[in-house]
Protein backbone atom coordinates (compact mmCIF):
# COMPACT_ATOMS: atom_id res chain seq x y z
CA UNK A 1 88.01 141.46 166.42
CA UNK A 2 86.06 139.46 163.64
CA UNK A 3 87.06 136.61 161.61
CA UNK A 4 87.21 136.60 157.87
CA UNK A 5 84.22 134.47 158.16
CA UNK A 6 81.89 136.92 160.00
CA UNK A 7 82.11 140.27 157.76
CA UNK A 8 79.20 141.66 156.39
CA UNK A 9 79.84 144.25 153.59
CA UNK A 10 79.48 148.16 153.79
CA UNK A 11 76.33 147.75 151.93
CA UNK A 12 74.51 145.36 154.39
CA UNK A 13 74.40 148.50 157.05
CA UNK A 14 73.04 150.81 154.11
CA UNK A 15 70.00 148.34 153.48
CA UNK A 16 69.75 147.84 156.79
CA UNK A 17 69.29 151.52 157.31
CA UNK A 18 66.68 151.82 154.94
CA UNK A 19 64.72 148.27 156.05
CA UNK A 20 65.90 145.37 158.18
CA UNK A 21 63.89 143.23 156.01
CA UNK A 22 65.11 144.19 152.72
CA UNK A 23 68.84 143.95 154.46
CA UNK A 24 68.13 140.43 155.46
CA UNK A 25 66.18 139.43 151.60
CA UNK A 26 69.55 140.61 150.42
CA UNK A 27 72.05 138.93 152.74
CA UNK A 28 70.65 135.99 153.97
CA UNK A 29 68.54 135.11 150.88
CA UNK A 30 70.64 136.92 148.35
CA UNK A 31 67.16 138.16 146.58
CA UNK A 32 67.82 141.18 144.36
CA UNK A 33 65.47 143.00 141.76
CA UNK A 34 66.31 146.24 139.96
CA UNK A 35 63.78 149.07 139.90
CA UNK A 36 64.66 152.66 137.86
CA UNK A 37 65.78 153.36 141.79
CA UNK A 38 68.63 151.10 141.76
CA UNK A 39 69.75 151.50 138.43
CA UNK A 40 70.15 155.16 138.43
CA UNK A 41 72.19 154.35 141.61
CA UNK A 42 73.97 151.43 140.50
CA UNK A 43 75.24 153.58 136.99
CA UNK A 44 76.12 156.56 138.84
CA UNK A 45 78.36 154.25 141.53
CA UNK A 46 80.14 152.96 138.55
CA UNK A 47 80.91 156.37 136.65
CA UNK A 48 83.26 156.33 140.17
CA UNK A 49 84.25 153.06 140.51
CA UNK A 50 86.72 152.71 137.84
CA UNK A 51 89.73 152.20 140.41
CA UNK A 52 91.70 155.28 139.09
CA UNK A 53 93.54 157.28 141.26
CA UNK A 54 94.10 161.12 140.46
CA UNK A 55 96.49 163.93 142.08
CA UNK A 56 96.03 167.72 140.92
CA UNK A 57 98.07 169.82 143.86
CA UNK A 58 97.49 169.30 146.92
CA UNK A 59 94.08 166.74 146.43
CA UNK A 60 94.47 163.20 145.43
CA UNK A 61 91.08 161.30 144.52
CA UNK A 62 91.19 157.49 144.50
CA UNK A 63 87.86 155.38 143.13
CA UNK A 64 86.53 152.26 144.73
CA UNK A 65 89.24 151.81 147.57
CA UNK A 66 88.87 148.61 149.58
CA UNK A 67 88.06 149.22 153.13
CA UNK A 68 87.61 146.89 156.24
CA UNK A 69 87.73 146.52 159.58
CA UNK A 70 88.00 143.86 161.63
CA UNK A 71 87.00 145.75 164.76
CA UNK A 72 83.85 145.92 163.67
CA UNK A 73 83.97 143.28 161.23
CA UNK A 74 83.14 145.46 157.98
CA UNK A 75 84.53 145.65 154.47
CA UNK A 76 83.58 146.63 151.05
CA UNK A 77 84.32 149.17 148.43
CA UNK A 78 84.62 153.02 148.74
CA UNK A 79 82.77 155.14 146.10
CA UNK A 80 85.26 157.47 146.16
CA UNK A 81 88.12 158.68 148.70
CA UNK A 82 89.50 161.87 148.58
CA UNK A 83 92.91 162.64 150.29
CA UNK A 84 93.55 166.12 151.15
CA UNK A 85 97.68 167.38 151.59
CA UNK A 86 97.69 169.41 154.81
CA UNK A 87 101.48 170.06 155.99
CA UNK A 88 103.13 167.13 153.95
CA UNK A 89 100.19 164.62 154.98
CA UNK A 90 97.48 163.30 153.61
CA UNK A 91 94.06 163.40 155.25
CA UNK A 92 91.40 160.97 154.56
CA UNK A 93 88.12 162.26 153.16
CA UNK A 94 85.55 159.77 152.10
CA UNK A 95 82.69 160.65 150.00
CA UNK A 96 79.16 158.82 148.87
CA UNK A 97 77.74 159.04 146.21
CA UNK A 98 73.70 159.39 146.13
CA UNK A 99 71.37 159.39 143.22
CA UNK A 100 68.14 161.34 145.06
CA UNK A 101 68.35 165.10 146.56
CA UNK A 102 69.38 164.37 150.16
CA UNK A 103 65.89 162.16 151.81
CA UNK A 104 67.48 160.55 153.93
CA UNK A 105 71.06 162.41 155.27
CA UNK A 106 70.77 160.60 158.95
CA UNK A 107 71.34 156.93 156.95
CA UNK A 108 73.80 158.33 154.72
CA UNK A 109 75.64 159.61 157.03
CA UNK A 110 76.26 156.51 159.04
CA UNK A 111 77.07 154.60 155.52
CA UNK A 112 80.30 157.60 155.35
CA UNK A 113 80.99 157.61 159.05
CA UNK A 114 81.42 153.78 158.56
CA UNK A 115 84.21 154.73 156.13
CA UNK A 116 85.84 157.12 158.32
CA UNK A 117 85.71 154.24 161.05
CA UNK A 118 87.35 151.90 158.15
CA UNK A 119 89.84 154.02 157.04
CA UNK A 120 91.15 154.75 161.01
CA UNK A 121 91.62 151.86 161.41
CA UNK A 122 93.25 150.91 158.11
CA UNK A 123 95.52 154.32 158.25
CA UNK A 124 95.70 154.86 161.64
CA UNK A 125 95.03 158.77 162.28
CA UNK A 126 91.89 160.25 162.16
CA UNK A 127 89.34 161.01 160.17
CA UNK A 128 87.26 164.15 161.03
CA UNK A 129 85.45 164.46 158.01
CA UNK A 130 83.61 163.76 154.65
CA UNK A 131 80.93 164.31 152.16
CA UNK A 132 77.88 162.94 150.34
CA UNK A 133 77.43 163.79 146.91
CA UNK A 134 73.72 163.75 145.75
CA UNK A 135 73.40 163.52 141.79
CA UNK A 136 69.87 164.67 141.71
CA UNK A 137 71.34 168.40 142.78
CA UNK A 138 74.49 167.56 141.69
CA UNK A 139 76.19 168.99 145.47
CA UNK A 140 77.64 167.68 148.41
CA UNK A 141 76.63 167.49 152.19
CA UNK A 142 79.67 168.11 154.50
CA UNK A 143 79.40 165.66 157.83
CA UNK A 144 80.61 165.78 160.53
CA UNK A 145 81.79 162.45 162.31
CA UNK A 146 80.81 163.63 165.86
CA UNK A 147 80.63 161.28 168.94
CA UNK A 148 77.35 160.84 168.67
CA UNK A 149 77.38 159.56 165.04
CA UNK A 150 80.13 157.23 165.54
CA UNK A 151 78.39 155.72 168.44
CA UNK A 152 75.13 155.17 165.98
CA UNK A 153 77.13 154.07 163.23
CA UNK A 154 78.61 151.59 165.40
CA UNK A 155 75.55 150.29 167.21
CA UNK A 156 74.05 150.41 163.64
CA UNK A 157 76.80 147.80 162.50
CA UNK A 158 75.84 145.37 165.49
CA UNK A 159 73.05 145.47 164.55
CA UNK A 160 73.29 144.40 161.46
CA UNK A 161 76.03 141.30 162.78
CA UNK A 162 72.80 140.11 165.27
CA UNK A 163 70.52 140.55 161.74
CA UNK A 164 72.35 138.13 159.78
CA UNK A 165 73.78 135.99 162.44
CA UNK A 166 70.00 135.26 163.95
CA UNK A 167 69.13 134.02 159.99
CA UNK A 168 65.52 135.21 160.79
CA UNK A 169 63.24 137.08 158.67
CA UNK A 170 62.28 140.22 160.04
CA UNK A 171 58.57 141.75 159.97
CA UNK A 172 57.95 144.10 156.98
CA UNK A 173 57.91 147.59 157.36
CA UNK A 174 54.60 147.62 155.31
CA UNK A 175 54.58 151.36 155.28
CA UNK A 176 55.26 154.11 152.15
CA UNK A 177 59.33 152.35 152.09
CA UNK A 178 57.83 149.58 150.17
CA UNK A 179 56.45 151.65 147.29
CA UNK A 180 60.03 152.80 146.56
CA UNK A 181 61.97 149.36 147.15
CA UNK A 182 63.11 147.23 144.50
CA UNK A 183 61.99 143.55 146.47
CA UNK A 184 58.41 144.76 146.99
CA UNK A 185 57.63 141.59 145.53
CA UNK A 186 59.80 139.51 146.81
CA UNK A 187 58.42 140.76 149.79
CA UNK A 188 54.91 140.99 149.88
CA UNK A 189 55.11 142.82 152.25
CA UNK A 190 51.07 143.04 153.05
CA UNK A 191 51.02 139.20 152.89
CA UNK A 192 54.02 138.69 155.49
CA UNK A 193 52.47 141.73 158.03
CA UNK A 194 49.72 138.66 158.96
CA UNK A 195 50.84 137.28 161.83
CA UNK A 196 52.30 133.14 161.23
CA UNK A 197 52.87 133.91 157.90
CA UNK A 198 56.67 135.07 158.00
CA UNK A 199 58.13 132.22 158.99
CA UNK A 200 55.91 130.31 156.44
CA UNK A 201 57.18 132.73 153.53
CA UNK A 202 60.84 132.58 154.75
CA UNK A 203 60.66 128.76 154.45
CA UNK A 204 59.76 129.13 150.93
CA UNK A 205 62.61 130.93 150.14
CA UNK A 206 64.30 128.43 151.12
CA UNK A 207 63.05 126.21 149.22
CA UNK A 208 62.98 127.65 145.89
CA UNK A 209 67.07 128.62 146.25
């Protein structure tokens, strides 16, 4: 169990996912630029985020639930959680939203099976499965929270707890990521590859907060 102290938020595995770096510019140095990326993404997590909560039949829909878990020391906000009446009770479904076609399904797939894990705990019963809505193509990708992507998510979110414990800089990815992320930079991410000159950069971070 985690203290109250040592949560990270949902989003810290999602950057994390995408670059260890960018996870740790973000949590540890609380850098943030927005790029037409994250905009488009940040606008079409708040057309869900509105906190309302609808029932038509047997399917109730509730926007930007608050999830944690202090097993794995995890909370944040839902984009949107659909419960589905089967027999009298209501299952769980949680489902992310996306702003690109579906580029990278094995990290968004951890981000909703960290949900699931969330909302098992939270509910107690299980949570088989749930979706990830990609606005590009305007459908949704059905996942399935196997063993095997539990266990990933899960080793994914200790990861991320030795990340931002450790308060080290990791290396930058320098590779075709950096063209698409929003801290580029922030980053400089040719300039950091050199070897000595992380720790130099990370310093003056530091010193300009």
């Amino acid at each position: 169990m985690y203290s109250d102290d040592d949560f990270i938020q949902l989003s810290a595995v999602q950057h994390y996912m995408y670059c260890p770096r960018q996870c740790a510019l973000i949590h540890l140095e609380m850098v943030w630029e927005e790029n037409r990326a994250t905009t488009e993404g940040r606008l079409l997590h708040e057309a869900v985020d509105a906190g309302k909560v609808e029932v038509r039949g047997d399917l109730k829909q509730a926007a930007g639930l608050l999830l944690c878990s202090r097993i794995l020391g995890v909370s944040g906000k839902a984009d949107m959680t659909e419960f589905h009446r089967e027999g009298g009770v209501w299952r769980p479904f949680p489902v992310e939203y996306k702003r690109g076609r579906g580029g990278s399904v094995r990290a968004d797939s951890v981000q909703v099976c960290l949900q699931a894990l969330c909302l098992e705990e939270m509910l107690g019963m299980p949570v088989l499965e749930g979706a990830i809505f990609y606005g590009k193509v305007r459908r949704r990708k059905e996942v399935e929270f196997s063993a095997a992507l539990r266990e990933h998510t899960i080793a994914t979110v200790r990861a991320v707890h030795d990340l931002l414990t450790q308060d080290l800089l990791p290396s930058p990815a320098n590779d075709s990521r950096c063209r698409q992320c929003s801290l580029v930079e922030q980053c400089r991410p040719g300039e950091a590859a050199v070897p000595g000159r992380a720790t130099r950069y990370l310093e003056s971070l530091r010193n300009m907060s």
